[in-house]
Protein backbone atom coordinates (compact mmCIF):
# COMPACT_ATOMS: atom_id res chain seq x y z
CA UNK A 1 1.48 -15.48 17.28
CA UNK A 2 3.13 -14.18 20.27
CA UNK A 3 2.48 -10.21 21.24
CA UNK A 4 5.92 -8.56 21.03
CA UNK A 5 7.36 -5.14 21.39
CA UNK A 6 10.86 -5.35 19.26
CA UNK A 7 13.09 -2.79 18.76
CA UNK A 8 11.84 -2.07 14.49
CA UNK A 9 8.73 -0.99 16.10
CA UNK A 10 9.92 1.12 18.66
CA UNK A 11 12.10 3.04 16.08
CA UNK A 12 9.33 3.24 13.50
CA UNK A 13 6.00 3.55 15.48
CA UNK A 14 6.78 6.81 16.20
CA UNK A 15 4.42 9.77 16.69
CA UNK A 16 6.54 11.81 13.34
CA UNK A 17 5.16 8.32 11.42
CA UNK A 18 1.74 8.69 12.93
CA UNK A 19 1.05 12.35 13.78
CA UNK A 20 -0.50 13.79 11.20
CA UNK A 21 -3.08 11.32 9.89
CA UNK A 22 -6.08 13.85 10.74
CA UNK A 23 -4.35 16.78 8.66
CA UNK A 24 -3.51 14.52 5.79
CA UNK A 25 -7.57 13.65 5.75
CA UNK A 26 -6.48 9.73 6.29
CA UNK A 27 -9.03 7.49 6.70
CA UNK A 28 -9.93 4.38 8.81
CA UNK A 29 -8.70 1.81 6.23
CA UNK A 30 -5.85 4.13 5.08
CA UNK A 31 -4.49 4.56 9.19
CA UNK A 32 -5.31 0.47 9.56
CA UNK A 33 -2.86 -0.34 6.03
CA UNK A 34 -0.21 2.20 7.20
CA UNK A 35 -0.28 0.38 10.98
CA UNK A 36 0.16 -2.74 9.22
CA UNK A 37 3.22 -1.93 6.73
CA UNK A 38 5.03 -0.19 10.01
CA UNK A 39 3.92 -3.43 12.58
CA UNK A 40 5.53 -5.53 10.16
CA UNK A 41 2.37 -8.16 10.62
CA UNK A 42 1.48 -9.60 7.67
CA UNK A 43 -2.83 -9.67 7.07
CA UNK A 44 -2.46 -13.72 8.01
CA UNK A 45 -1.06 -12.58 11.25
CA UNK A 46 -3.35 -10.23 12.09
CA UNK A 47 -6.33 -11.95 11.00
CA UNK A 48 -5.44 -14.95 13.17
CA UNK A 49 -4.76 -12.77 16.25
CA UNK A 50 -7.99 -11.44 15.65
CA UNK A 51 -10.08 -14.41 14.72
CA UNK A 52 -11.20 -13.69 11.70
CA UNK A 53 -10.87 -14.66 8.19
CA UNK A 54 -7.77 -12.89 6.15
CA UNK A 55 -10.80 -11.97 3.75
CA UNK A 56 -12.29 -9.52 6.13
CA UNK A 57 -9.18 -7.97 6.83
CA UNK A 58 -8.55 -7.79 3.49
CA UNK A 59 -11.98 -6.03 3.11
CA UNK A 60 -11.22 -3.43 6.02
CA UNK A 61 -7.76 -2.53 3.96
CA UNK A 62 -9.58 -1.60 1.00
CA UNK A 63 -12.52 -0.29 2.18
CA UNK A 64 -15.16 -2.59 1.49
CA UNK A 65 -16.17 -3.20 5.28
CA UNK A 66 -15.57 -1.12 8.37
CA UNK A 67 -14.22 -3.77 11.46
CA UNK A 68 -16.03 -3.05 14.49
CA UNK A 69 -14.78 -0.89 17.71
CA UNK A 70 -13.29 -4.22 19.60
CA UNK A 71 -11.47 -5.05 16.17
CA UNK A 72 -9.76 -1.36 15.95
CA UNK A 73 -8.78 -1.62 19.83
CA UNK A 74 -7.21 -5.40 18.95
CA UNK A 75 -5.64 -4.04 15.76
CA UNK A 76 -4.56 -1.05 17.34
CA UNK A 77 -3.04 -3.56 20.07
CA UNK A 78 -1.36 -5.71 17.76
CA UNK A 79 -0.20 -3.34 15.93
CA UNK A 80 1.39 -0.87 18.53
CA UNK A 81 -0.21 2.11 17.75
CA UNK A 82 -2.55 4.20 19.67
CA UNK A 83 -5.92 3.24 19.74
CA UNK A 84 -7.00 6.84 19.33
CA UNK A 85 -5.04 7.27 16.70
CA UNK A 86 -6.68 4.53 14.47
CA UNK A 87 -9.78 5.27 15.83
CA UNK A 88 -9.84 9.07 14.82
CA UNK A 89 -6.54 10.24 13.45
CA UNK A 90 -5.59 12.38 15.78
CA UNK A 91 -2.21 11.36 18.01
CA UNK A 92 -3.05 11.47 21.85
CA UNK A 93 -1.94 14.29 23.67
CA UNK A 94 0.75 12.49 26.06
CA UNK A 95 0.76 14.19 29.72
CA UNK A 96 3.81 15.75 30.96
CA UNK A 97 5.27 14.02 33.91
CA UNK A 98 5.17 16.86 36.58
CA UNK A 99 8.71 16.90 38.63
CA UNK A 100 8.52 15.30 41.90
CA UNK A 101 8.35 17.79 44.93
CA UNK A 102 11.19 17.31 47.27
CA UNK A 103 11.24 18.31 51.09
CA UNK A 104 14.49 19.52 51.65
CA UNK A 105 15.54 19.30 55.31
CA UNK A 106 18.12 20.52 57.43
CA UNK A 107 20.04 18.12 59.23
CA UNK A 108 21.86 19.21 62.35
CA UNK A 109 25.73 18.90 62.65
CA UNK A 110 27.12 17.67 65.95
């Protein structure tokens, strides 16, 4: 399945859908289900983009197994959320984007 970035997700992977995770006491299986319902991936997709069997992801959404770190940064890939965010609950801290520094200079008129 092709790795796409369509215009649902950019709406609805927002950081209002995600922030909050870490107050709300979500965890890892609860973060993983609610990156899946908002990816719109079904578990099919997402266990053949990450080469398992739809029986372990299964088990990961209901918390009878715990994927491993290269799993969460795949999922979290796939998925188009932060990895941080899966990984811990808590939404990154995006820098701010300092203003460039322009050199005004005089120009002579002749």
């Amino acid at each position: 399945m092709p790795n796409y970035v369509s215009v649902f997700k950019l709406l609805y992977m927002s950081e209002e859908n995600l922030r909050g995770a870490d107050e709300l006491g979500e965890k890892l299986y609860e973060r993983l289900r609610r990156s899946l319902k908002l990816s719109g991936l079904s578990v099919t997709d997402l266990a053949a983009y990450l080469e398992v069997h739809r029986v372990t992801v299964g088990a990961w959404l209901n918390d009878r197994a715990q994927p491993g770190p290269a799993n969460v940064r795949l999922w979290a890939m796939q998925t188009g959320v932060p990895y941080e965010w899966l990984k811990t609950g808590n939404y990154p801290e995006v820098p701010k984007a300092e203003k460039p520094q322009v050199k005004k200079t005089r120009q002579r008129v002749r």
